[in-house]
Protein backbone atom coordinates (compact mmCIF):
# COMPACT_ATOMS: atom_id res chain seq x y z
CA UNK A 1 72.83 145.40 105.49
CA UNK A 2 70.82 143.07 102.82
CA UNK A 3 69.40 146.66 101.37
CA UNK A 4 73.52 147.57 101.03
CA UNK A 5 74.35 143.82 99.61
CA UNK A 6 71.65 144.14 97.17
CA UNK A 7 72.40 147.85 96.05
CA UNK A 8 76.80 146.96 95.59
CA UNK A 9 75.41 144.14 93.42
CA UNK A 10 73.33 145.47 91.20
CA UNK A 11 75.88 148.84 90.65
CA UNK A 12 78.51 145.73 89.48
CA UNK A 13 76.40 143.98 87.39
CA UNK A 14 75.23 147.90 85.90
CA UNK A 15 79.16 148.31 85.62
CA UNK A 16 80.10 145.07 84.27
CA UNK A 17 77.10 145.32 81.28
CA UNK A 18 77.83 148.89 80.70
CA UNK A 19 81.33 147.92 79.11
CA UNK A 20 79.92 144.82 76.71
CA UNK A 21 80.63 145.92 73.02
CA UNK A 22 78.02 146.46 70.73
CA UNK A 23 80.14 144.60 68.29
CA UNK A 24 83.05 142.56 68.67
CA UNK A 25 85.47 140.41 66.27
CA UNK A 26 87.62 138.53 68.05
CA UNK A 27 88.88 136.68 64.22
CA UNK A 28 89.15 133.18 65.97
CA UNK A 29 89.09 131.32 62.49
CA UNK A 30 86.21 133.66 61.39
CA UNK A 31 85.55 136.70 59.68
CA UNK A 32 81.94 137.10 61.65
CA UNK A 33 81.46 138.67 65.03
CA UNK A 34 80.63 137.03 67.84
CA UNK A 35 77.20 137.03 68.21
CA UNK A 36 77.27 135.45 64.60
CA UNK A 37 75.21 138.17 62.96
CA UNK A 38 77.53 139.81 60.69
CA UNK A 39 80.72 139.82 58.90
CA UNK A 40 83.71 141.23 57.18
CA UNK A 41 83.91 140.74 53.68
CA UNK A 42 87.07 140.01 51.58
CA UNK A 43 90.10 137.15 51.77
CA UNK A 44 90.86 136.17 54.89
CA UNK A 45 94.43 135.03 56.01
CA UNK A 46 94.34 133.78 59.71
CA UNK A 47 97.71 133.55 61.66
CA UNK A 48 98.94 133.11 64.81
CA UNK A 49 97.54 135.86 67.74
CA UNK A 50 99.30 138.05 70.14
CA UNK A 51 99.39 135.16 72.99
CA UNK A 52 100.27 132.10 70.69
CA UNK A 53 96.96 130.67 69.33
CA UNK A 54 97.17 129.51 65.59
CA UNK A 55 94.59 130.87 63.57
CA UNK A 56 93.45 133.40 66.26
CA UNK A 57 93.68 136.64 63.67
CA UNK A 58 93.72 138.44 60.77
CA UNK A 59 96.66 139.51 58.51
CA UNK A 60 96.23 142.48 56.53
CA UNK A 61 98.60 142.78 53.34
CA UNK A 62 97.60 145.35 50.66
CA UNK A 63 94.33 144.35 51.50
CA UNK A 64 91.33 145.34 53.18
CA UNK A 65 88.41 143.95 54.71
CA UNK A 66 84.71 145.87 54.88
CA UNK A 67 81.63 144.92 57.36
CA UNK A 68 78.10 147.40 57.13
CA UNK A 69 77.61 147.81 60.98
CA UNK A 70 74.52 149.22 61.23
CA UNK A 71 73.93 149.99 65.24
CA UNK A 72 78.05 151.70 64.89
CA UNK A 73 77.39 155.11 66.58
CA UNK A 74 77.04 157.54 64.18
CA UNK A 75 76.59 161.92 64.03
CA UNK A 76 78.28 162.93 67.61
CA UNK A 77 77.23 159.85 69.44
CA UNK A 78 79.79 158.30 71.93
CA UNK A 79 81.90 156.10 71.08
CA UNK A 80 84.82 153.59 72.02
CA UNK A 81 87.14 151.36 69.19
CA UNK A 82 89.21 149.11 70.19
CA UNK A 83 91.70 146.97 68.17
CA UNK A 84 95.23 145.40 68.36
CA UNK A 85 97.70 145.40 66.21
CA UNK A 86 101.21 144.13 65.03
CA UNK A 87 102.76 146.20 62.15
CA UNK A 88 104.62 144.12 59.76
CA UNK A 89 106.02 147.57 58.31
CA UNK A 90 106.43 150.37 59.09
CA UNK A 91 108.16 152.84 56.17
CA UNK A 92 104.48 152.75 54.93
CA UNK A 93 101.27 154.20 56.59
CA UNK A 94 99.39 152.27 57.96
CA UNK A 95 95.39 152.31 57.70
CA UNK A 96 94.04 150.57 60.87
CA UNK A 97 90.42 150.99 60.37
CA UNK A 98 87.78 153.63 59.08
CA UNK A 99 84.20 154.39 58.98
CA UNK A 100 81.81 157.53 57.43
CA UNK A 101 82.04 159.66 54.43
CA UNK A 102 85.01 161.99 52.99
CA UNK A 103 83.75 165.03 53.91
CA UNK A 104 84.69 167.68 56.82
CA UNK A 105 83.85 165.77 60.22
CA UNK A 106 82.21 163.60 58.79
CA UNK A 107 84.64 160.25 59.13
CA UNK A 108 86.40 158.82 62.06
CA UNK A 109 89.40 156.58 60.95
CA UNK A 110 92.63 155.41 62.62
CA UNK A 111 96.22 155.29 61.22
CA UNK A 112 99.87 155.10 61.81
CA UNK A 113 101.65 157.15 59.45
CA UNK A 114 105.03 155.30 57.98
CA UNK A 115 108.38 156.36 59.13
CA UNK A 116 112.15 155.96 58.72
CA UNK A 117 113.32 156.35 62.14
CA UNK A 118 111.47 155.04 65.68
CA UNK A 119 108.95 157.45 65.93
CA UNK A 120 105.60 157.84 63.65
CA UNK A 121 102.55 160.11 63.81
CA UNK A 122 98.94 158.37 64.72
CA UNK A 123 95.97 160.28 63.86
CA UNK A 124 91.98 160.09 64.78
CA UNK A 125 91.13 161.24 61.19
CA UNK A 126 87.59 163.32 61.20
CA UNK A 127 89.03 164.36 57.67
CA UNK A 128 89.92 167.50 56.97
CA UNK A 129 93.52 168.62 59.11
CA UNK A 130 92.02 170.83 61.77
CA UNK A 131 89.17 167.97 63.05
CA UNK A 132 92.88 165.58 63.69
CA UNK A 133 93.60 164.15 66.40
CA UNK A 134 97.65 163.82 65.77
CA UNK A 135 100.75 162.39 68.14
CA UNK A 136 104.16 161.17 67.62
CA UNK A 137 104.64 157.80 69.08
CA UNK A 138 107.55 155.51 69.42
CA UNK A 139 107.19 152.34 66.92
CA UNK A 140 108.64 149.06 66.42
CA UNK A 141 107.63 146.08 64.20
CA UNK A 142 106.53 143.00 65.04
CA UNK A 143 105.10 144.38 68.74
CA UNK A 144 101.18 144.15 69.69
CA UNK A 145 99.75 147.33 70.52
CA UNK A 146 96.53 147.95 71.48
CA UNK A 147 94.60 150.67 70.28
CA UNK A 148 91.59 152.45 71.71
CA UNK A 149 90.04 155.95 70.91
CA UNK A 150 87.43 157.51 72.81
CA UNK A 151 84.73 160.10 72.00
CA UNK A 152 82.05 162.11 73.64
CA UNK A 153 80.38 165.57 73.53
CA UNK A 154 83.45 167.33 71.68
CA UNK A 155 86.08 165.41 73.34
CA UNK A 156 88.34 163.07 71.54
CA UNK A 157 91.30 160.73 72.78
CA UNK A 158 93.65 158.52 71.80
CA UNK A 159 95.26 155.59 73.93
CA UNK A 160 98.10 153.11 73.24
CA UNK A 161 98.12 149.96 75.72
CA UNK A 162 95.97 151.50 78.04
CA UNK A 163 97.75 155.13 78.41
CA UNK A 164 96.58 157.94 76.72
CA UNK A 165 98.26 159.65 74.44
CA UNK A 166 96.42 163.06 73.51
CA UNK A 167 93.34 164.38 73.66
CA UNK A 168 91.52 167.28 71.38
CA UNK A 169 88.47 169.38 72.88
CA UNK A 170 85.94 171.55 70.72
CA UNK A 171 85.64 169.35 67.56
CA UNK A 172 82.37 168.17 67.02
CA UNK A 173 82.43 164.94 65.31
CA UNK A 174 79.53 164.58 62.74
CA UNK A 175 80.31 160.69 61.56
CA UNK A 176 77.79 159.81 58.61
CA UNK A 177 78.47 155.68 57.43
CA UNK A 178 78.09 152.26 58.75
CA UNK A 179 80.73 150.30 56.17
CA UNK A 180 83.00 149.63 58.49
CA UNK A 181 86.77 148.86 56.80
CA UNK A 182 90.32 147.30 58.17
CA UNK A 183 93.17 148.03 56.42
CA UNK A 184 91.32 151.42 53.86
CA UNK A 185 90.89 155.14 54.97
CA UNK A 186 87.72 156.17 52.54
CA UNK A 187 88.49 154.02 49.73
CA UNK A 188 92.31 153.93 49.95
CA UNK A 189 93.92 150.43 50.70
CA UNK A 190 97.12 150.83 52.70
CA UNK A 191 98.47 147.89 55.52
CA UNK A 192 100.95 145.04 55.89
CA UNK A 193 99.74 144.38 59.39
CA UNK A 194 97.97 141.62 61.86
CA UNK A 195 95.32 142.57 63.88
CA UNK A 196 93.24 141.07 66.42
CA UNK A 197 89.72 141.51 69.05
CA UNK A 198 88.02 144.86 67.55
CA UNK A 199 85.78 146.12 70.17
CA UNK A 200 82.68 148.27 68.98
CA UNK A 201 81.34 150.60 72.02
CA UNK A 202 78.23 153.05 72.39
CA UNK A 203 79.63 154.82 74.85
CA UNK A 204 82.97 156.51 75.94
CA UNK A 205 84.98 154.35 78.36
CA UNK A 206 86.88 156.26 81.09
CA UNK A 207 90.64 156.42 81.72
CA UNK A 208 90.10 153.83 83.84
CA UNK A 209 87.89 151.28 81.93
CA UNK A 210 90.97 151.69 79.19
CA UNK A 211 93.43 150.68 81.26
CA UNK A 212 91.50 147.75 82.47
CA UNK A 213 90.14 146.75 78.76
CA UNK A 214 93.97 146.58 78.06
CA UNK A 215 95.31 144.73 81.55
CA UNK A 216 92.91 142.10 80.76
CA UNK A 217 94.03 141.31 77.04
CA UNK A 218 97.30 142.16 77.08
CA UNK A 219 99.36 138.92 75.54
CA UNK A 220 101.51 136.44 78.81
CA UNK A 221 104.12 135.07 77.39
CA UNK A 222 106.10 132.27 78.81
CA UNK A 223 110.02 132.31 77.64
CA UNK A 224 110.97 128.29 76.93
CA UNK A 225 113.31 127.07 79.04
CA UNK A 226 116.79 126.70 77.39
CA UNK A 227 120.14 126.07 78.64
CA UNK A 228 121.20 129.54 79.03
CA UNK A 229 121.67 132.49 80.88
CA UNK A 230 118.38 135.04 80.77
CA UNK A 231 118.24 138.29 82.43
CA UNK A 232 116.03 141.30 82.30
CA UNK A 233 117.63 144.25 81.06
CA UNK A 234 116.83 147.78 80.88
CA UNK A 235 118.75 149.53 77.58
CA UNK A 236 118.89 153.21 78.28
CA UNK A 237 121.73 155.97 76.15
CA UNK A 238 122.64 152.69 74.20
CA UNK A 239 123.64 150.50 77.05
CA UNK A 240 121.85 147.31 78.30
CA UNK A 241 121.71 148.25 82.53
CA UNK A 242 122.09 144.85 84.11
CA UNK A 243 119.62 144.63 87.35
CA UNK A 244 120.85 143.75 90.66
CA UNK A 245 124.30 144.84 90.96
CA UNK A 246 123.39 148.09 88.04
CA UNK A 247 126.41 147.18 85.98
CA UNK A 248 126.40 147.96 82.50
CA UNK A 249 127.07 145.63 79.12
CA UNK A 250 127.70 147.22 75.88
CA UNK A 251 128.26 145.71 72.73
CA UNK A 252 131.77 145.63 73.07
CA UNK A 253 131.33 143.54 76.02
CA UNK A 254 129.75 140.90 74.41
CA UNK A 255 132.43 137.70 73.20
CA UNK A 256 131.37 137.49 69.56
CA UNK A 257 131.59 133.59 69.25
CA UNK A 258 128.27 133.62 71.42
CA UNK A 259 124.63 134.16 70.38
CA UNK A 260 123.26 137.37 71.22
CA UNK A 261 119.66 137.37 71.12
CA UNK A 262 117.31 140.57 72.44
CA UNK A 263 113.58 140.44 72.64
CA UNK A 264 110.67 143.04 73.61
CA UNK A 265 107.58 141.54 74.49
CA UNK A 266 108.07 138.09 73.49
CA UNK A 267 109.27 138.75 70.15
CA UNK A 268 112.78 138.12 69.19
CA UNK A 269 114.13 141.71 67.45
CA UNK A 270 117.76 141.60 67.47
CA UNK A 271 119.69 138.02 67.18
CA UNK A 272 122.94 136.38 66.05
CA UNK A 273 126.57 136.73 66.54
CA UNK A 274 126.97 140.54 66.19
CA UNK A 275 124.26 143.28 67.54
CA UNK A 276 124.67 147.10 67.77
CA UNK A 277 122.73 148.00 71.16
CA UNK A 278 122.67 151.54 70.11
CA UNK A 279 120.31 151.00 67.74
CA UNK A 280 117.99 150.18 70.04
CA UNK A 281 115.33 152.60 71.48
CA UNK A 282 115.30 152.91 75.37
CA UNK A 283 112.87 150.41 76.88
CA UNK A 284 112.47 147.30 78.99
CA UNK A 285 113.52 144.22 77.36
CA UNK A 286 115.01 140.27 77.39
CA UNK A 287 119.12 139.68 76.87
CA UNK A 288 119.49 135.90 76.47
CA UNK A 289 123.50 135.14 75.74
CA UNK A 290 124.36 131.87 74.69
CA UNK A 291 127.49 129.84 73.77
CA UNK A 292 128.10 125.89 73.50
CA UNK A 293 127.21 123.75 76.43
CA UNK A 294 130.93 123.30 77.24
CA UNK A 295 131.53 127.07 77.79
CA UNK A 296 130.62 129.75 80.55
CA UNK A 297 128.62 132.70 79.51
CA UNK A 298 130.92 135.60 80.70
CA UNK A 299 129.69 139.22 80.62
CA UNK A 300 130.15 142.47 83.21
């Protein structure tokens, strides 16, 4: 029994020091990782972070910043990158982060192409089209997302909070630079975003490990008490479904002399006296109605 004791320890402490980064920022009022050893260079502009700490990470505007990791797995060693983001806009492409040289297979480099409607492609550059990794994905502003891409032997994938979103097999990855950049694909300088705890990994996480990487980080927010009604609601064709009794609101339902305020993850993207649900994509997300103290909120 001690022999079995002894043996289930040591495979969870194996397990728990297999997934510590390499490198890690975690931009908590600094620019240098957190074993202190190196740094990004350029301006830094520290704002608040996914959960509500001031000064807890980095806002990229037309800017970029650029760090030489030299232990960041290189050629067609494994790797795992994580990072989270908050996209301040979206009509533009967005260059998350980059590392290598401009030549066939020979970068790895994450972006979120700019778009005019809800969805946007994200590609796992290796430059050159054919070594892409390329998906459509649903998009919003102002919403953390957490990014993660995985590679090993000639598999690469791409996850967004913790599912994954494609994978590619058969392209051998041949990465050749350590300047590690935020914000620049090559040389190019191309963001208006925040962005918060890169992870730097020498080894491919599993399905798994991603999904717990992004359990653990992902932002609680508590909603301030106020004196109003707050429901979850559940917006599908254009209509906000109403749990409990599955009666639905529209628009028209709502008495225009009260506030109608909608938020998705904490963040506040529809408010005021006059909203237009249909322009909403379908998703899980907060309906607070409010009117003056004196009056009833009434809805269906």
């Amino acid at each position: 029994m001690k022999k079995l004791l002894l043996t289930l320890l040591f495979v969870c402490y194996l397990n728990v020091n297999a997934q510590t980064p390499i490198q890690e920022f975690n931009f908590n009022g600094t620019l240098n990782n957190t074993a202190n050893t190196i740094s990004f260079m350029g301006t830094d502009n520290f704002v608040t972070d996914r959960s509500g700490v001031v000064k807890g990470a980095q806002r990229l505007n037309n800017k970029a910043l650029e760090a030489v990791i030299d232990n960041i797995p290189q050629g067609r060693a494994a790797r795992t990158i994580s990072i989270w983001v908050k996209f301040n806009d979206i009509t533009n492409a967005n260059y998350i982060w980059g590392y290598g040289n401009a030549y066939n297979a020979q970068y790895c480099g994450l972006l979120q192409q700019g778009t005019a409607s809800s969805n946007s492609d994200l590609s796992l550059a290796a430059w050159g089209a054919s070594n892409d990794v390329i998906v459509s994905t649903p998009l919003e502003k102002y919403v953390w997302y957490n990014y993660t891409i995985t590679y090993e032997g000639v598999t690469s994938k791409i996850y967004r909070d913790g599912k994954l979103l494609k994978y590619l097999e058969g392209m051998t990855r041949s990465t050749n630079g350590s300047v590690f950049r935020l914000g620049e694909i090559n040389t190019t300088i191309g963001i208006n975003a925040d962005v918060d705890d890169l992870k730097i990994y020498d080894f491919a996480m599993t399905p798994e490990q991603v999904k717990d990487l992004y359990e653990n980080e992902k932002p609680v927010l508590s909603v301030a008490t106020a004196p109003v009604e707050q429901t979850k609601a559940t917006v599908v064709k254009g209509k906000v479904v109403k749990p409990g009794n599955g009666t639905i609101i529209t628009s028209s339902d709502v008495n225009t002399t009260k506030s109608v305020e909608i938020y998705s993850q904490g963040q506040k993207i529809v408010g005021g006296n006059a909203m237009n649900i249909n322009d909403l994509p379908e998703g899980t997300y907060l309906l607070k109605v409010s009117s003056s103290p004196s009056k009833k909120i009434t809805s269906k």
